[in-house]
PDB file of N, CA and C in Angstrom:
ATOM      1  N   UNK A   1    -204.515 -76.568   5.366  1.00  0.00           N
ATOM      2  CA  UNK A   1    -205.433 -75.482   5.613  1.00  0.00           C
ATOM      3  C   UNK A   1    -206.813 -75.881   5.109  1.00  0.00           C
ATOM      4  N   UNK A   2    -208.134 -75.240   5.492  1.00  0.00           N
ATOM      5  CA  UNK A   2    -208.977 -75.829   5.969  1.00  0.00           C
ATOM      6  C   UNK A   2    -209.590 -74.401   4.947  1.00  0.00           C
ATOM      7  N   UNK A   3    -210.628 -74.661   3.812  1.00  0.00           N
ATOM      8  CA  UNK A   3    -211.274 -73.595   3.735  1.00  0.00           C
ATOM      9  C   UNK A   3    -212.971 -73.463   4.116  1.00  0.00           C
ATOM     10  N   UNK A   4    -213.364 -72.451   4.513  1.00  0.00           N
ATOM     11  CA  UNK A   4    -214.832 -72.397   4.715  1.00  0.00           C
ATOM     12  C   UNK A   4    -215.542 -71.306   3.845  1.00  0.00           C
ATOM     13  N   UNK A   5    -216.788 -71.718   3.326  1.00  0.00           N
ATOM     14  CA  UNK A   5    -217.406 -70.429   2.522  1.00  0.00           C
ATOM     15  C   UNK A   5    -218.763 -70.644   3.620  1.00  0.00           C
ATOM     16  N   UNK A   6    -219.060 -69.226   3.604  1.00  0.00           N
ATOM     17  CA  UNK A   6    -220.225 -68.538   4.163  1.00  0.00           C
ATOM     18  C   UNK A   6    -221.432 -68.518   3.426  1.00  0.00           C
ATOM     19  N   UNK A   7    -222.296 -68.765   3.553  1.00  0.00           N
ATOM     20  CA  UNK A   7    -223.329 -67.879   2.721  1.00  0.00           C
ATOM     21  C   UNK A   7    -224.869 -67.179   3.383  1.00  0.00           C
ATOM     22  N   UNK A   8    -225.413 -66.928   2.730  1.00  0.00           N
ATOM     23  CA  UNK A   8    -226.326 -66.294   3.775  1.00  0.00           C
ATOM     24  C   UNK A   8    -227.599 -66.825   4.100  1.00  0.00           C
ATOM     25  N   UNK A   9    -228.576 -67.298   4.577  1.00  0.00           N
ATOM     26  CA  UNK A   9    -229.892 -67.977   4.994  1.00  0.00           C
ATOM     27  C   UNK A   9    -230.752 -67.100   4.552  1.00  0.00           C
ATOM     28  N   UNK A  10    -231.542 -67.990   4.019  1.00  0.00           N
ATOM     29  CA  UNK A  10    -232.861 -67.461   3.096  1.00  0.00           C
ATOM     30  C   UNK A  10    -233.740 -68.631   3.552  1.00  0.00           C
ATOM     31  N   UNK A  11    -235.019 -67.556   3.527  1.00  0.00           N
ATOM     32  CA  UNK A  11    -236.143 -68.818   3.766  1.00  0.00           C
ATOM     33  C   UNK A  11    -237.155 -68.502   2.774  1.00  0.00           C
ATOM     34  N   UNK A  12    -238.254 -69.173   2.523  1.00  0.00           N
ATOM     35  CA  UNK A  12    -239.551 -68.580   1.815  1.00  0.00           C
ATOM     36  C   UNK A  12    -240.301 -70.105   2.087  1.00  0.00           C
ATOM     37  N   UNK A  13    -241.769 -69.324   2.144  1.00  0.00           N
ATOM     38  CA  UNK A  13    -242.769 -70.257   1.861  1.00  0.00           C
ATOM     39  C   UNK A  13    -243.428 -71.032   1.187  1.00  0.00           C
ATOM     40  N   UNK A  14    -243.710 -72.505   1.170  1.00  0.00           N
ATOM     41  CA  UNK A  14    -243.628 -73.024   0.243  1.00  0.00           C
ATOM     42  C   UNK A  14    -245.529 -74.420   0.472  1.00  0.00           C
ATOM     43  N   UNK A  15    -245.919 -74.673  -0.362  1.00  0.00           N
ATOM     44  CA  UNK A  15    -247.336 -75.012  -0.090  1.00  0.00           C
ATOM     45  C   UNK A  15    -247.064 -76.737   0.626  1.00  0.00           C
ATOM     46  N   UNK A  16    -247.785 -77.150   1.783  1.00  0.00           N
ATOM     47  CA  UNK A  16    -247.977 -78.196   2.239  1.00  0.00           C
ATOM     48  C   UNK A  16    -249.067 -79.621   1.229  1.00  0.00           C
ATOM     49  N   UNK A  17    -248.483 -80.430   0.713  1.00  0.00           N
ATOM     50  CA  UNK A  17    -249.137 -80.921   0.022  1.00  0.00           C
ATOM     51  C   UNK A  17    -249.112 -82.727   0.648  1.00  0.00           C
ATOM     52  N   UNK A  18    -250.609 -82.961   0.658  1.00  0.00           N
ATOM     53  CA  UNK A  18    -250.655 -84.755   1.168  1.00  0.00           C
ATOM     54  C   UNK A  18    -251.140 -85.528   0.316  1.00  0.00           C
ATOM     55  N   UNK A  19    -249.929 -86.381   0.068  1.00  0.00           N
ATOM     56  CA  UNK A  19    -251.260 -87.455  -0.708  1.00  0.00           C
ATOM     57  C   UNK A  19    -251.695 -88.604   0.279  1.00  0.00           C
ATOM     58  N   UNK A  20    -252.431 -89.284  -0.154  1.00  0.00           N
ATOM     59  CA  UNK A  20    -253.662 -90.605   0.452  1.00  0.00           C
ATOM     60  C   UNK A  20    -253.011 -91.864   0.138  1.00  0.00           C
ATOM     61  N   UNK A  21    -252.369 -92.760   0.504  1.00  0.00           N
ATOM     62  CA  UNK A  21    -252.119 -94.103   0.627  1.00  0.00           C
ATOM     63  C   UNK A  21    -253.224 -94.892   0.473  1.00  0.00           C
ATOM     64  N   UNK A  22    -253.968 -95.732  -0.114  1.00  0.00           N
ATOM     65  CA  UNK A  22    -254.708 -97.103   0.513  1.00  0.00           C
ATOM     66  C   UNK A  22    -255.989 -96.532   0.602  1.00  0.00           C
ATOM     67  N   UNK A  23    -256.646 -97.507   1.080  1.00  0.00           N
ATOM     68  CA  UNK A  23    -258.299 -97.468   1.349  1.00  0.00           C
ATOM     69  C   UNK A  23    -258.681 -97.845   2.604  1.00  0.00           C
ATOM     70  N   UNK A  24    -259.587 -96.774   3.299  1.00  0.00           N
ATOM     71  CA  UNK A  24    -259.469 -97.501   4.734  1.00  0.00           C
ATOM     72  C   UNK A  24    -260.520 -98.797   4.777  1.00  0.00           C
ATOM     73  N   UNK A  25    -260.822 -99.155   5.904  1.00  0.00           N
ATOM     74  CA  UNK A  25    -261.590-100.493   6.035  1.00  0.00           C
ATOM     75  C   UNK A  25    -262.919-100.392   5.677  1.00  0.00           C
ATOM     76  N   UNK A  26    -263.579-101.715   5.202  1.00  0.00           N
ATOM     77  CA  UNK A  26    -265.255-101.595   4.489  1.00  0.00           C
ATOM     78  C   UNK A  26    -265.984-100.927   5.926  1.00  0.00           C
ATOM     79  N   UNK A  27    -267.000-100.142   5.199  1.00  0.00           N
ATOM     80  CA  UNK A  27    -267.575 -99.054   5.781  1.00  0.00           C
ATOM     81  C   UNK A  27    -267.189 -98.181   6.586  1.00  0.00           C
ATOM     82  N   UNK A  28    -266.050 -97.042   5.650  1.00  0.00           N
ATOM     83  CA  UNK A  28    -265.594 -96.154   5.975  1.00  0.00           C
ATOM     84  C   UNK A  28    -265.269 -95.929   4.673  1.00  0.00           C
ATOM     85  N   UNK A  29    -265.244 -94.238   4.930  1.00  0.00           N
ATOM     86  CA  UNK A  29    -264.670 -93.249   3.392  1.00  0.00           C
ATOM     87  C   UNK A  29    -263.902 -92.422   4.184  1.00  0.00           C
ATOM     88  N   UNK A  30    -263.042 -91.711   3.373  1.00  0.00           N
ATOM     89  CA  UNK A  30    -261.991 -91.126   3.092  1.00  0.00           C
ATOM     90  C   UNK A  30    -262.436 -89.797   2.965  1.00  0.00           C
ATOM     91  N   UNK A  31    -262.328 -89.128   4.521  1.00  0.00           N
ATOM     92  CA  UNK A  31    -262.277 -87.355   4.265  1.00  0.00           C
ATOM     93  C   UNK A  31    -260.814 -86.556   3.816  1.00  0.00           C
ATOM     94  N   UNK A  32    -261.506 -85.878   3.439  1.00  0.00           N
ATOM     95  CA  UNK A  32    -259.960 -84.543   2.945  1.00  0.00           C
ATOM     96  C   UNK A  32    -259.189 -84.838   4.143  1.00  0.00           C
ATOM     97  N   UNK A  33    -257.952 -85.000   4.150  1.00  0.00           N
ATOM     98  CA  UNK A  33    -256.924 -84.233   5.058  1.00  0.00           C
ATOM     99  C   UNK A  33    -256.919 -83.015   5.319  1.00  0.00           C
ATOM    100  N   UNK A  34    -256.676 -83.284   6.827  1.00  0.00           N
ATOM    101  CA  UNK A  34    -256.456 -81.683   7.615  1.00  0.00           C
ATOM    102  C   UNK A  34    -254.933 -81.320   7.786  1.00  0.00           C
ATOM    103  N   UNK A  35    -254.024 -80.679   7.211  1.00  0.00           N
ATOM    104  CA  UNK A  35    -252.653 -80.498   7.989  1.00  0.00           C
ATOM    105  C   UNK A  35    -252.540 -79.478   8.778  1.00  0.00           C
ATOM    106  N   UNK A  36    -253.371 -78.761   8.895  1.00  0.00           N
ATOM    107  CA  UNK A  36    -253.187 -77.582  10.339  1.00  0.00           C
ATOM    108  C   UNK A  36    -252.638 -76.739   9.553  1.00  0.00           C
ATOM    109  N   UNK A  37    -251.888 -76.738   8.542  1.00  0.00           N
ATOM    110  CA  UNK A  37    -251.091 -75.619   7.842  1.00  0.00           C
ATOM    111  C   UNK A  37    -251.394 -75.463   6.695  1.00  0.00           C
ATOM    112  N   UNK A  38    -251.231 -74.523   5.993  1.00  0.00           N
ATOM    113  CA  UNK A  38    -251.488 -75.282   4.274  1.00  0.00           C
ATOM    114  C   UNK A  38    -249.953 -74.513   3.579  1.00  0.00           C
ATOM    115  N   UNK A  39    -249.122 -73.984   4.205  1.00  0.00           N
ATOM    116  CA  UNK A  39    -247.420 -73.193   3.832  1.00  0.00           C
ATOM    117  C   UNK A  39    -246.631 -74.051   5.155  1.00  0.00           C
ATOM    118  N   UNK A  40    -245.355 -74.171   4.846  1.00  0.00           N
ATOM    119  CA  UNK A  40    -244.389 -74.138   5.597  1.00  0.00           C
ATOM    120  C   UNK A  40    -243.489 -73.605   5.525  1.00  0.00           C
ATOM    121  N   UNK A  41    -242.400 -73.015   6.311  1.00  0.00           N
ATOM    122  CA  UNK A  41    -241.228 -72.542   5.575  1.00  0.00           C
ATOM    123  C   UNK A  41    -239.921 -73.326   5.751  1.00  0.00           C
ATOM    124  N   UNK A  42    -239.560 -72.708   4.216  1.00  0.00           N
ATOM    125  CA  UNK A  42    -237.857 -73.724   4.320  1.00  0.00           C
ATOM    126  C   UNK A  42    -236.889 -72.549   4.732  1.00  0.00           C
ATOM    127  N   UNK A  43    -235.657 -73.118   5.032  1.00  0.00           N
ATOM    128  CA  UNK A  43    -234.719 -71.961   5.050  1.00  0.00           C
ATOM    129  C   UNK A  43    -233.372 -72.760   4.838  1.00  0.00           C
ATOM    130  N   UNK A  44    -232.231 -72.124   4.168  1.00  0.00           N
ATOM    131  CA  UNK A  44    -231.220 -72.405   3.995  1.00  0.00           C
ATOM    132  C   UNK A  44    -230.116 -71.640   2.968  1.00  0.00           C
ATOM    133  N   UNK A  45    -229.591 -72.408   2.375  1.00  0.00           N
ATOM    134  CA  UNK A  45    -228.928 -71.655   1.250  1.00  0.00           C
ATOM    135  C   UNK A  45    -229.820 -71.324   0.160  1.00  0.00           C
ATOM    136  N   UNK A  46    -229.609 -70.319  -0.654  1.00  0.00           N
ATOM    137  CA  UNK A  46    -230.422 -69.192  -1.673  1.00  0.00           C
ATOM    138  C   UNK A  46    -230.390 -70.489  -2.824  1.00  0.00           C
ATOM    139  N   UNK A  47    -229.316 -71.268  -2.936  1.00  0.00           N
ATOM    140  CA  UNK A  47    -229.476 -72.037  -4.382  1.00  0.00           C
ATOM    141  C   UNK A  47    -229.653 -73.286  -4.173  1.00  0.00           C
ATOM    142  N   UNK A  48    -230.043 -73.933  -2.817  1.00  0.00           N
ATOM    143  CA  UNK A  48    -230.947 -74.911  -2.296  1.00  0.00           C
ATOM    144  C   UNK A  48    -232.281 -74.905  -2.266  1.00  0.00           C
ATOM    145  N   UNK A  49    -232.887 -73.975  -1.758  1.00  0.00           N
ATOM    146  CA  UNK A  49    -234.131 -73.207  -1.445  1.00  0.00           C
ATOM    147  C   UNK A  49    -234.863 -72.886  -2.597  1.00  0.00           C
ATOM    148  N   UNK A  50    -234.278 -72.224  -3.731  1.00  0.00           N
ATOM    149  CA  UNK A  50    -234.546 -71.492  -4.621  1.00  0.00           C
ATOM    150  C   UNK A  50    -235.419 -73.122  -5.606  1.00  0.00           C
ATOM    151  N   UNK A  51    -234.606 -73.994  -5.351  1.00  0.00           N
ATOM    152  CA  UNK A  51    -235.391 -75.764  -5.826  1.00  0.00           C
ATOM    153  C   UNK A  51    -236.599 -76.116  -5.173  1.00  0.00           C
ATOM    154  N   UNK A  52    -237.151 -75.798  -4.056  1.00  0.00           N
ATOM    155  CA  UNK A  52    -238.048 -76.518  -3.590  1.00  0.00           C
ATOM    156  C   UNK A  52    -239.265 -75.788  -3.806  1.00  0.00           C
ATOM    157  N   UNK A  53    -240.352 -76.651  -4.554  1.00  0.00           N
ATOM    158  CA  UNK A  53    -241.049 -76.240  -4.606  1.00  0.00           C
ATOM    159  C   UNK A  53    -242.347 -76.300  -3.473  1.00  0.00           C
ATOM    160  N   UNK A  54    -242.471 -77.162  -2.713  1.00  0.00           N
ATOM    161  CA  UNK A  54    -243.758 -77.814  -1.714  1.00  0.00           C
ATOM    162  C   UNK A  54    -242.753 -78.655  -0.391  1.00  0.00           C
ATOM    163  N   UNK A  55    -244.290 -78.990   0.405  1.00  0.00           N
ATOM    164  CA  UNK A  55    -243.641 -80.048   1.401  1.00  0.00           C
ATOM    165  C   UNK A  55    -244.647 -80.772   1.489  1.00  0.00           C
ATOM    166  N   UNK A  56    -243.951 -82.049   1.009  1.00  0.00           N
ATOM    167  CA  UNK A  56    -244.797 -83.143   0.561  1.00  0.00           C
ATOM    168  C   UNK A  56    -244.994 -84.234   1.590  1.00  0.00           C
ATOM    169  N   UNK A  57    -246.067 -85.183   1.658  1.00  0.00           N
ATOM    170  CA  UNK A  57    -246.214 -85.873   2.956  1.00  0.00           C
ATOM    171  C   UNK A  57    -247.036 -87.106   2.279  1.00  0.00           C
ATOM    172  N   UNK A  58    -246.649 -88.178   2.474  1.00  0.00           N
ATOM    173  CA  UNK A  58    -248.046 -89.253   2.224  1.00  0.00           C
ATOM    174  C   UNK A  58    -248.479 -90.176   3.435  1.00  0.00           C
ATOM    175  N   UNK A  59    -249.973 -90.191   3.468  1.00  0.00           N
ATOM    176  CA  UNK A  59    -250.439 -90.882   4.636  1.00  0.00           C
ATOM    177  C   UNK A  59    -251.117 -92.466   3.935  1.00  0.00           C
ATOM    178  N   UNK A  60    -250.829 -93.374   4.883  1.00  0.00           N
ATOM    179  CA  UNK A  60    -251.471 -94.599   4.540  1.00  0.00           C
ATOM    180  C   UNK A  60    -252.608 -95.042   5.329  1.00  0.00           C
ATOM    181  N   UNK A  61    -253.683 -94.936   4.461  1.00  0.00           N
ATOM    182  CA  UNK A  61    -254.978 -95.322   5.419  1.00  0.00           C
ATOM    183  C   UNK A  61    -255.500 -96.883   5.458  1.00  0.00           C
ATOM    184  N   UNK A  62    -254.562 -97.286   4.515  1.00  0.00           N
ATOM    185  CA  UNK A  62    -254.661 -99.271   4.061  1.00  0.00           C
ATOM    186  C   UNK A  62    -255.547 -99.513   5.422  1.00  0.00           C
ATOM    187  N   UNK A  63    -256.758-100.102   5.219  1.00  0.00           N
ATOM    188  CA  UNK A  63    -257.372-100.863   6.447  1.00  0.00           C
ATOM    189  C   UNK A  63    -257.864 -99.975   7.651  1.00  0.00           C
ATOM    190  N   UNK A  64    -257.494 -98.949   7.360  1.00  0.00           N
ATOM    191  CA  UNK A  64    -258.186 -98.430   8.718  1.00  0.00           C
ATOM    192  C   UNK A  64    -259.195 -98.768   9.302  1.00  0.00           C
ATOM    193  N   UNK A  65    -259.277 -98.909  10.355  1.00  0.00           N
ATOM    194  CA  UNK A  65    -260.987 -99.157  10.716  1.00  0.00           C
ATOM    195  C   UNK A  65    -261.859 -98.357  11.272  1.00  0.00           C
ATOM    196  N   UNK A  66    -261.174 -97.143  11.924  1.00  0.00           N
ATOM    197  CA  UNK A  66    -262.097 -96.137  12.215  1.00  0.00           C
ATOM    198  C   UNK A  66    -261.895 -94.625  12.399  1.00  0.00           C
ATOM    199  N   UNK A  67    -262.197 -93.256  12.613  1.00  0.00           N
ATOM    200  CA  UNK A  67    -261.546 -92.207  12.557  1.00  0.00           C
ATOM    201  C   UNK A  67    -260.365 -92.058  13.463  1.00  0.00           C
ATOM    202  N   UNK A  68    -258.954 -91.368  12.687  1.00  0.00           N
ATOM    203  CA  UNK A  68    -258.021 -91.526  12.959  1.00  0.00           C
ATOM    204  C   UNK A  68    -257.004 -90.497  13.014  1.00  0.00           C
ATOM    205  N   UNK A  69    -256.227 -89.973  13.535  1.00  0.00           N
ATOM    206  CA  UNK A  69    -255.261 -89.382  13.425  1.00  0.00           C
ATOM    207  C   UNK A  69    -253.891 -90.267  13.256  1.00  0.00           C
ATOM    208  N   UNK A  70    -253.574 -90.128  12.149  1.00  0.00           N
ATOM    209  CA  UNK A  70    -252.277 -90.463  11.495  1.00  0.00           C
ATOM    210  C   UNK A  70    -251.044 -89.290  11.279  1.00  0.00           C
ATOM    211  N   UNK A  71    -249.722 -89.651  11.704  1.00  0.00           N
ATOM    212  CA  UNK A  71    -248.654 -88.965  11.670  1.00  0.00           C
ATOM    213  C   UNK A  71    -248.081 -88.673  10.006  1.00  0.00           C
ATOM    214  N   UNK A  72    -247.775 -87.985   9.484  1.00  0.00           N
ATOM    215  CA  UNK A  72    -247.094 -87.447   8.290  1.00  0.00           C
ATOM    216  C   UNK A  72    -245.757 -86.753   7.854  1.00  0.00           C
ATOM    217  N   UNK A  73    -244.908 -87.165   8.002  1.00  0.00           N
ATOM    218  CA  UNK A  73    -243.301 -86.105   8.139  1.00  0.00           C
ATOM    219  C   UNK A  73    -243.667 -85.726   6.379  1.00  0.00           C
ATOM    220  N   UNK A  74    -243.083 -84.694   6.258  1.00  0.00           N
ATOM    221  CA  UNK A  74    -243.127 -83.544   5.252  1.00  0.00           C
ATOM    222  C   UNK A  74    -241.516 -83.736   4.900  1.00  0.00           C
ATOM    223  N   UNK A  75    -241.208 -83.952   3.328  1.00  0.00           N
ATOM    224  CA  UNK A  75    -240.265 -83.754   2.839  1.00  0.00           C
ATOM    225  C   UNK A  75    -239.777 -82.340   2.027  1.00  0.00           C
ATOM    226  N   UNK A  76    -239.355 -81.755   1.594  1.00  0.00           N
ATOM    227  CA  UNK A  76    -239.334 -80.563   0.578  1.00  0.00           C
ATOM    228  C   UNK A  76    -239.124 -81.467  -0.783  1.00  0.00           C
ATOM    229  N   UNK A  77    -239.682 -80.697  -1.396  1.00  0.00           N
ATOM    230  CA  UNK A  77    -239.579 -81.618  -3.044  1.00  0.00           C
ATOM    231  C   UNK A  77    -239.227 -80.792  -3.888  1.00  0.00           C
ATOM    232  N   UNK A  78    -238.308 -81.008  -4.508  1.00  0.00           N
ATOM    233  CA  UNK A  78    -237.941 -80.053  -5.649  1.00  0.00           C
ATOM    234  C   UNK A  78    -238.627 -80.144  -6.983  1.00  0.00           C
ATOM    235  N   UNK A  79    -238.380 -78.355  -8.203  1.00  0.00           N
ATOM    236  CA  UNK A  79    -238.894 -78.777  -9.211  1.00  0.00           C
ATOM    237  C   UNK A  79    -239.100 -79.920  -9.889  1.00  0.00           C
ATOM    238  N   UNK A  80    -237.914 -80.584  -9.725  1.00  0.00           N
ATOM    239  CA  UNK A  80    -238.034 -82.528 -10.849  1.00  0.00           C
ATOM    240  C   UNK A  80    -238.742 -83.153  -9.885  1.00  0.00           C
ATOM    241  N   UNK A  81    -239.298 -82.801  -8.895  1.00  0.00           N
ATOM    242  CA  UNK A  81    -239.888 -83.321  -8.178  1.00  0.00           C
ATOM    243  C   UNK A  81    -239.911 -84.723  -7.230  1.00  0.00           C
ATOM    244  N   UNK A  82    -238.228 -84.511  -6.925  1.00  0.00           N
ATOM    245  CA  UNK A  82    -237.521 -85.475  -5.930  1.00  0.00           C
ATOM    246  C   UNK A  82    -237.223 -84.679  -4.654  1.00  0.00           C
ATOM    247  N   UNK A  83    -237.565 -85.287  -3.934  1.00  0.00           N
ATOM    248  CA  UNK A  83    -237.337 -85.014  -2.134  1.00  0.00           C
ATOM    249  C   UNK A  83    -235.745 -84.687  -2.263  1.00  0.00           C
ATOM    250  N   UNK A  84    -235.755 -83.387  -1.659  1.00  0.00           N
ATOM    251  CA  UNK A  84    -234.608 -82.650  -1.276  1.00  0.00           C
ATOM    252  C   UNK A  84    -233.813 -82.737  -0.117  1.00  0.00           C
ATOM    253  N   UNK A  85    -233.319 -83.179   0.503  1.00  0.00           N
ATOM    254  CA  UNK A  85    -232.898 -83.644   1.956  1.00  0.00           C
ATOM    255  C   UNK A  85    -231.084 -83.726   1.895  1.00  0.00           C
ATOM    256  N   UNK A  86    -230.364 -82.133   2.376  1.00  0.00           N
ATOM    257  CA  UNK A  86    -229.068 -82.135   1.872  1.00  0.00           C
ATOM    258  C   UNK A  86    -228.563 -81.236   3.220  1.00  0.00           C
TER     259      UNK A  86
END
């Protein structure tokens, strides 16, 4: 026999945070990041959820050479502040 527990889905919002990789190429600086969002929401179990504090992302600008749009996947990070992914 096979048991299953239920539980119920919870979500809440949680702050989008980027850090900066690298330095882009000589003669160029480094503007703020834009993420379009500044919350995302998580959802899942109440005592999964209840850990994450942010959704964290790092971009690498090593060498760039000119204005750019760069891709970023967002992890959830918990209080100890290790990527949550369960």
């Amino acid at each position: 026999m096979l048991d299953v527990s239920l539980v119920a889905l919870e979500s809440k919002d949680v702050p989008v945070v980027v850090s900066i990789e690298g330095e882009p190429a000589e003669g160029y600086t480094l503007g703020a990041p834009d993420t379009g969002e500044t919350e995302v929401t998580v959802s899942g179990p109440l005592d999964k959820i209840a850990l994450v504090t942010q959704a964290a992302g790092t971009i690498n600008v090593e060498g760039a050479p000119n204005p750019s749009t760069r891709p970023c996947a967002s992890s959830p990070v918990t209080t100890w502040g290790t990527s949550s992914r369960s």
